[in-house]
C-alpha atoms as a PDB file:
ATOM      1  CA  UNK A   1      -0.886  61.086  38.950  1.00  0.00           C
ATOM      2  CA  UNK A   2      -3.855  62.304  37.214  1.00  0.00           C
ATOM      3  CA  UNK A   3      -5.651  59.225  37.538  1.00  0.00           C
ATOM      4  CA  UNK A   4      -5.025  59.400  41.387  1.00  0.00           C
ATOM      5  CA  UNK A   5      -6.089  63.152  41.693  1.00  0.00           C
ATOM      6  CA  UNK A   6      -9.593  61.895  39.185  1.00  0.00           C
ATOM      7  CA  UNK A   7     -10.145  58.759  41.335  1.00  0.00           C
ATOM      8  CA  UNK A   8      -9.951  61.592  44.982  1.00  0.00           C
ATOM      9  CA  UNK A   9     -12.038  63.897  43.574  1.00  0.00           C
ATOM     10  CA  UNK A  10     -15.137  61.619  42.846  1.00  0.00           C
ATOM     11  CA  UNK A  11     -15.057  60.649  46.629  1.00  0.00           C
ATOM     12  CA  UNK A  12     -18.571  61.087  46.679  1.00  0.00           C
ATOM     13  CA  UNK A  13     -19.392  58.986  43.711  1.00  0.00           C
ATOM     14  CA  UNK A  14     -17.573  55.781  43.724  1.00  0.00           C
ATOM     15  CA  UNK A  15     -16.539  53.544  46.227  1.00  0.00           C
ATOM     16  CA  UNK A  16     -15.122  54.794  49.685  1.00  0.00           C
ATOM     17  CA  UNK A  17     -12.052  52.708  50.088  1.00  0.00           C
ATOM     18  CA  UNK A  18     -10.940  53.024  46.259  1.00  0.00           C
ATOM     19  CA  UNK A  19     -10.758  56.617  47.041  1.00  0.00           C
ATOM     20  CA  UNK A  20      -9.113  56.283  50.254  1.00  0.00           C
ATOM     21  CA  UNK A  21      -6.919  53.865  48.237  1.00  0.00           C
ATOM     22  CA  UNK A  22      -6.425  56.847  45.730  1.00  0.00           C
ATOM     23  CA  UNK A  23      -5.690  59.218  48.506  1.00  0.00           C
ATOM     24  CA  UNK A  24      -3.108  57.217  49.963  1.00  0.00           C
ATOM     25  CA  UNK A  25      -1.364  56.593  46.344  1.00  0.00           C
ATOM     26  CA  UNK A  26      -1.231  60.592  46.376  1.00  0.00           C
ATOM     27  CA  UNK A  27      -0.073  60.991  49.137  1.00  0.00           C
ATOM     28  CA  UNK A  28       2.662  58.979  48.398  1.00  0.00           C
ATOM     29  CA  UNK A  29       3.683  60.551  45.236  1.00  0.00           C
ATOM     30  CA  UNK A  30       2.903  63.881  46.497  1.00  0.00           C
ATOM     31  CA  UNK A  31       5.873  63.250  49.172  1.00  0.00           C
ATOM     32  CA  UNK A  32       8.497  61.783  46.740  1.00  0.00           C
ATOM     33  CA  UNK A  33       7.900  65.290  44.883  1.00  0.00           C
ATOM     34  CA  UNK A  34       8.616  67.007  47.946  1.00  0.00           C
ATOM     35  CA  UNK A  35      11.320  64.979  49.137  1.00  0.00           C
ATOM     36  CA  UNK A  36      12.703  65.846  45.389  1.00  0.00           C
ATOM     37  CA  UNK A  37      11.643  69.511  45.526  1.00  0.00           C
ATOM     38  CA  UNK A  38      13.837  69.931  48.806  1.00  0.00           C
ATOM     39  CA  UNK A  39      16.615  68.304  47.324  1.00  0.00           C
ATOM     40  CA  UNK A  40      17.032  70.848  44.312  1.00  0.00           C
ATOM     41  CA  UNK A  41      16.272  73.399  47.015  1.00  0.00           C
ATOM     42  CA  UNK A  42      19.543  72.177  49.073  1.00  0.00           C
ATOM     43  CA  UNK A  43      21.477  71.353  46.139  1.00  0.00           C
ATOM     44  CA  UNK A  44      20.474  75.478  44.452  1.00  0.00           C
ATOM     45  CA  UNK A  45      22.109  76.863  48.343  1.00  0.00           C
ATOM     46  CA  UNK A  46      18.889  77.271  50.337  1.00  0.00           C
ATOM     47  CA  UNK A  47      19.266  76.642  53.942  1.00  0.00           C
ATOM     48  CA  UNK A  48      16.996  75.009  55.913  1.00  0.00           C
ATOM     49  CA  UNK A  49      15.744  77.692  57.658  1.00  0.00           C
ATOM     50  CA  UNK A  50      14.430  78.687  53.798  1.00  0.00           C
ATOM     51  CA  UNK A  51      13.090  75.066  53.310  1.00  0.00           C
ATOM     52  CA  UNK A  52      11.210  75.226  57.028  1.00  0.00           C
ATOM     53  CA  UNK A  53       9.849  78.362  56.192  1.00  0.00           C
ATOM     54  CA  UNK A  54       7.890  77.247  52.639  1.00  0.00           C
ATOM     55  CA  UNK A  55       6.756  74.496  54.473  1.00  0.00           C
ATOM     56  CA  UNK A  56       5.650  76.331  57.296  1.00  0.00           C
ATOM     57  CA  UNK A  57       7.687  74.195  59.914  1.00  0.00           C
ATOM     58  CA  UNK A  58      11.355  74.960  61.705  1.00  0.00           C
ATOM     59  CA  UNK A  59      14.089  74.165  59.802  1.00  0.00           C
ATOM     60  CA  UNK A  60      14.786  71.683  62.361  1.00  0.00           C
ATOM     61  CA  UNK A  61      11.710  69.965  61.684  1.00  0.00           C
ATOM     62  CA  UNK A  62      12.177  70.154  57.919  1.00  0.00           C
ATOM     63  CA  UNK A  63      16.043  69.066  58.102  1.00  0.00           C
ATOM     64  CA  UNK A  64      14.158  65.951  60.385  1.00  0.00           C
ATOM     65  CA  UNK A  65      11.830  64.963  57.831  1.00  0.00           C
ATOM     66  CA  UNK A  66      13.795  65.522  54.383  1.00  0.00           C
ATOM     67  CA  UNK A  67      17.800  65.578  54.886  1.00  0.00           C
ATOM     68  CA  UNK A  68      19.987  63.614  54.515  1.00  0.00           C
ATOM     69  CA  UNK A  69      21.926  63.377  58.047  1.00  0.00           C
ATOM     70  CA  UNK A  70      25.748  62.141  58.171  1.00  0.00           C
ATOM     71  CA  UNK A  71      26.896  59.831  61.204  1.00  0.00           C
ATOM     72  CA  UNK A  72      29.663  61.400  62.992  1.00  0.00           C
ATOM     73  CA  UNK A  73      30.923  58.583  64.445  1.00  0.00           C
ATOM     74  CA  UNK A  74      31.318  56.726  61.195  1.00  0.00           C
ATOM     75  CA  UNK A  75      31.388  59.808  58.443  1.00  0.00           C
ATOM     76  CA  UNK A  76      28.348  57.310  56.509  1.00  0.00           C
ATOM     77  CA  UNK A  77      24.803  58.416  55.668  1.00  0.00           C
ATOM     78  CA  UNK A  78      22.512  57.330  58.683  1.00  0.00           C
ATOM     79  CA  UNK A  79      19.684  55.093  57.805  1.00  0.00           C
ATOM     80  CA  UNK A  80      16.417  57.053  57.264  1.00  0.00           C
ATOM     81  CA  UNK A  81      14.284  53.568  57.468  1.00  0.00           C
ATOM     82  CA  UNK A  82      11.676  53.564  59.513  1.00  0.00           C
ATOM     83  CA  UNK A  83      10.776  50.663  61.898  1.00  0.00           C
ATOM     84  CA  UNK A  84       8.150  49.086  60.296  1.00  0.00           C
ATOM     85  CA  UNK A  85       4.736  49.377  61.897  1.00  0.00           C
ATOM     86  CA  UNK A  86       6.220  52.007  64.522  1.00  0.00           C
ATOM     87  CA  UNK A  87       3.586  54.678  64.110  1.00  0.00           C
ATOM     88  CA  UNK A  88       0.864  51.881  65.097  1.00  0.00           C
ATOM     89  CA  UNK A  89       2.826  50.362  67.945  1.00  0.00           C
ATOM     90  CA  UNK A  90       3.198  54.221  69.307  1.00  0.00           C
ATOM     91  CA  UNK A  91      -0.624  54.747  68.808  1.00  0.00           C
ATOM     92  CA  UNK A  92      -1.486  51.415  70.567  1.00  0.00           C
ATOM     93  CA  UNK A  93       0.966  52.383  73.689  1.00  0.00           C
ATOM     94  CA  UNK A  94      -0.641  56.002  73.624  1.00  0.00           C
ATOM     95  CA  UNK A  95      -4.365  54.666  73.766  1.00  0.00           C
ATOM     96  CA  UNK A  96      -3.547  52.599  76.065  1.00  0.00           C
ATOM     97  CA  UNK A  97      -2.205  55.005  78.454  1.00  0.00           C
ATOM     98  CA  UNK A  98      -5.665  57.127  77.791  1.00  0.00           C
ATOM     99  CA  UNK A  99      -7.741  54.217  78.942  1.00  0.00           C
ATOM    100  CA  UNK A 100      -5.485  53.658  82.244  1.00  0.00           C
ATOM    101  CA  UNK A 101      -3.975  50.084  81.418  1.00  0.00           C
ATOM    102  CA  UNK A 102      -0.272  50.867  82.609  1.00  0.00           C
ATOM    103  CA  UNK A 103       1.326  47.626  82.255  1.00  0.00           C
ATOM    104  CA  UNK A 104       0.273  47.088  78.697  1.00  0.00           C
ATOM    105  CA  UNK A 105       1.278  50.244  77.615  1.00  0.00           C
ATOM    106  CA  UNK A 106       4.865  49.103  79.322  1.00  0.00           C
ATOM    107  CA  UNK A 107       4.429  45.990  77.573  1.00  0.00           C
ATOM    108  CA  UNK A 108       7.135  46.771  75.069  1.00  0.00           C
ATOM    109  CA  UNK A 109       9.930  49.048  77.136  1.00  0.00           C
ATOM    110  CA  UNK A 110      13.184  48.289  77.078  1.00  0.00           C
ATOM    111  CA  UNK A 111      14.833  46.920  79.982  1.00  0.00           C
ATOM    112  CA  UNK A 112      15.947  50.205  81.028  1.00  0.00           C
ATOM    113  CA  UNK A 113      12.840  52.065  80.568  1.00  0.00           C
ATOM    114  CA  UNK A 114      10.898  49.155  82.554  1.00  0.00           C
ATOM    115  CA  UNK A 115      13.846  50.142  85.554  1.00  0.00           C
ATOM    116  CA  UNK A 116      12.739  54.116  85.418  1.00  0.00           C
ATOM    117  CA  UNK A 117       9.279  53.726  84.080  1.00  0.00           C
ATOM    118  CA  UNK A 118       6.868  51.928  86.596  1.00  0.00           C
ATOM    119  CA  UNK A 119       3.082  51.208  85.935  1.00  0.00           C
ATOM    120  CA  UNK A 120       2.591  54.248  88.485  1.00  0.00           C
ATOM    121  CA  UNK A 121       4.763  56.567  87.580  1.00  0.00           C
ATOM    122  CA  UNK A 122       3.608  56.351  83.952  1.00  0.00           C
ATOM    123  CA  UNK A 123      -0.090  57.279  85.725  1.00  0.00           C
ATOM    124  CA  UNK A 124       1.398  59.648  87.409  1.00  0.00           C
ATOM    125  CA  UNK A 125       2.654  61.387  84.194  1.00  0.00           C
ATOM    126  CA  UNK A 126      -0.924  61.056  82.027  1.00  0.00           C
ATOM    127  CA  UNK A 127      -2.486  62.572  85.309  1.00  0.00           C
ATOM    128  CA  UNK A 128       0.110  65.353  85.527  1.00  0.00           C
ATOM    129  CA  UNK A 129      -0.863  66.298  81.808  1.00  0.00           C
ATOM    130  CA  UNK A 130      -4.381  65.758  82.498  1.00  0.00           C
ATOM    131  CA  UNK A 131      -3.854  68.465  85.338  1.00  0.00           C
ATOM    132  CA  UNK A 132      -1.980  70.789  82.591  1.00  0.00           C
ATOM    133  CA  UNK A 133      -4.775  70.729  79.954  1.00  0.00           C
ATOM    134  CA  UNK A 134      -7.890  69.019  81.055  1.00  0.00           C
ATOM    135  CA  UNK A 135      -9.029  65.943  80.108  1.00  0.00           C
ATOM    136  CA  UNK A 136      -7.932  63.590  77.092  1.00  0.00           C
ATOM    137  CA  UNK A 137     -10.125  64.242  73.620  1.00  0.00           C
ATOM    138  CA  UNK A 138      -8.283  62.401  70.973  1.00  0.00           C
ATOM    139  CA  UNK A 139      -5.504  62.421  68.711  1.00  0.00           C
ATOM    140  CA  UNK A 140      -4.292  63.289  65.281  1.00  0.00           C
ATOM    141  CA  UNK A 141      -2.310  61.251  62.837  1.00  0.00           C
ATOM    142  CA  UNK A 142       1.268  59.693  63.917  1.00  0.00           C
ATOM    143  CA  UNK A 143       4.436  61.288  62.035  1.00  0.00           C
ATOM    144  CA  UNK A 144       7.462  58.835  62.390  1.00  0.00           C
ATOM    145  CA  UNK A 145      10.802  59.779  60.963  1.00  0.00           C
ATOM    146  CA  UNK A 146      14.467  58.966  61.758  1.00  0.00           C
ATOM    147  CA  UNK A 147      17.058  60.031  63.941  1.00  0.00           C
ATOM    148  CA  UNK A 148      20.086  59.012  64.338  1.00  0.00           C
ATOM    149  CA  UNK A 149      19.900  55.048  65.823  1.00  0.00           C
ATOM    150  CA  UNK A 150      16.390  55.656  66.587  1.00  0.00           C
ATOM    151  CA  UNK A 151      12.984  55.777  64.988  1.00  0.00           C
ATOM    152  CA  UNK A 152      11.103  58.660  66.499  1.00  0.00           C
ATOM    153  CA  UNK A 153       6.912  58.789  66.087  1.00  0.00           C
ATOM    154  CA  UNK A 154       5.074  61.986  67.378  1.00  0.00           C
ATOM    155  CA  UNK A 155       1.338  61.918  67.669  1.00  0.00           C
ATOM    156  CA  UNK A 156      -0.585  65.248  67.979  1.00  0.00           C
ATOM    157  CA  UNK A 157      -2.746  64.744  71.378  1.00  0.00           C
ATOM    158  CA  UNK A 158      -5.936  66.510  71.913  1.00  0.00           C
ATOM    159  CA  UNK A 159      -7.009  67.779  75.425  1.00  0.00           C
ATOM    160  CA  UNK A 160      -9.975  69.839  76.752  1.00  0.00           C
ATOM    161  CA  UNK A 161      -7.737  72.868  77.526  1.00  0.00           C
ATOM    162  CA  UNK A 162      -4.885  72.658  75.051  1.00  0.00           C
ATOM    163  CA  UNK A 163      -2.991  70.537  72.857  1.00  0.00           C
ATOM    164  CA  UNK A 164       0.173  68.783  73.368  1.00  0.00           C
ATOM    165  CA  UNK A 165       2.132  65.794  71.697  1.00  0.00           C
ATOM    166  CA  UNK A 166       3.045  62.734  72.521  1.00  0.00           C
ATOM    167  CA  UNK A 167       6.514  60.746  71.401  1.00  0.00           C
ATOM    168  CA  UNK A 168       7.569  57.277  71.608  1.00  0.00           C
ATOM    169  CA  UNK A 169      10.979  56.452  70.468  1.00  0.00           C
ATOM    170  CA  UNK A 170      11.990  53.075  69.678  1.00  0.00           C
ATOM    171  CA  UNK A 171      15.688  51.746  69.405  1.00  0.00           C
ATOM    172  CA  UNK A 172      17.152  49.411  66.809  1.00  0.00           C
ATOM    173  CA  UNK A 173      15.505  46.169  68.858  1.00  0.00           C
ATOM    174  CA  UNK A 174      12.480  47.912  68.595  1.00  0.00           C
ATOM    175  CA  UNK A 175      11.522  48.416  71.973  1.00  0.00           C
ATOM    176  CA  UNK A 176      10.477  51.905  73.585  1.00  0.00           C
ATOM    177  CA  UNK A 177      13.995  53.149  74.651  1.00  0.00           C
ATOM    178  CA  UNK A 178      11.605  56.664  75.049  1.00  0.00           C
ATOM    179  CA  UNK A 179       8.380  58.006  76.350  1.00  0.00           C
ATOM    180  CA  UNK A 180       7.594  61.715  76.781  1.00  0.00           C
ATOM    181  CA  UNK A 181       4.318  63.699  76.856  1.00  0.00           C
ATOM    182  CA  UNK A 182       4.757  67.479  75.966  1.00  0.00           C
ATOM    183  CA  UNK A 183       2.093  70.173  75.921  1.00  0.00           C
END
């Protein structure tokens, strides 16, 4: 870990992608430690509530990202894998709703979705939100966790007059069996 934390610190001195290559690496370990650190947390009695609040999230959002959820239906641990390359599909579908082209940001709906979600009323929707908080700026980094049968990626969205975030959930086929836009 050391070698990672030397190799980020010289950003400035050595070559940009080995330290973004660094950066990544601790990032990586950094969240096994925290996944770990949240276990002992659980396993010592502290609710989540406790956990959200050292973290500076809800303890929703904290059981979401770190626990360790039980199917009800089957009494099993749920799967916590993600669908690969899920964040980037959601950031693809996203961009291309901010640059109008409806029907490829449709492209990969389920069959259901493609029934309740047209070309136009997904235009509608961006230019409801656009009438919320202004025009479209840009957006942050993609978080994609689990839940339940689902894998469930939430980009941050900027707009001129406020924030608001964006979700695409994909089923176990991986197609968008979800689509909302919240400020």
């Amino acid at each position: 870990m050391d070698r990672l934390a030397d190799a980020v610190a010289r950003v400035g001195s050595g070559s940009p992608l080995a330290a973004l290559a660094a950066a990544r690496d601790l990032t990586t370990v950094a969240g096994e430690a925290m996944q770990q650190a949240v276990d002992q947390a659980r396993a010592a009695g502290h609710s989540w509530r406790e956990i959200g609040d050292v973290l500076g999230t809800t303890r929703q959002a904290a059981f979401q990202r770190f626990g360790h959820p039980v199917d009800p239906r089957t009494g099993a641990p749920m799967s916590t894998e993600i669908a690969a390359g899920a964040a980037e599909r959601a950031v693809a579908i996203l961009a291309s709703m901010t640059e109008g082209r409806w029907e490829e940001a449709r492209r990969d709906f389920s069959g259901q979705m493609s029934q309740r979600l047209d070309a136009k009323r997904l235009a509608d929707g961006w230019a409801r939100m656009a009438g919320l908080v202004g025009a479209y700026e840009g957006m942050g980094e993609a978080f994609a966790h689990r839940v339940a049968d689902h894998t469930v990626v939430e980009i941050p969205l900027r707009f001129e007059a406020g924030e608001a975030t964006g979700r695409v959930i994909f089923d176990e086929d991986g197609k968008v069996a979800g689509l909302w836009l919240r400020p």
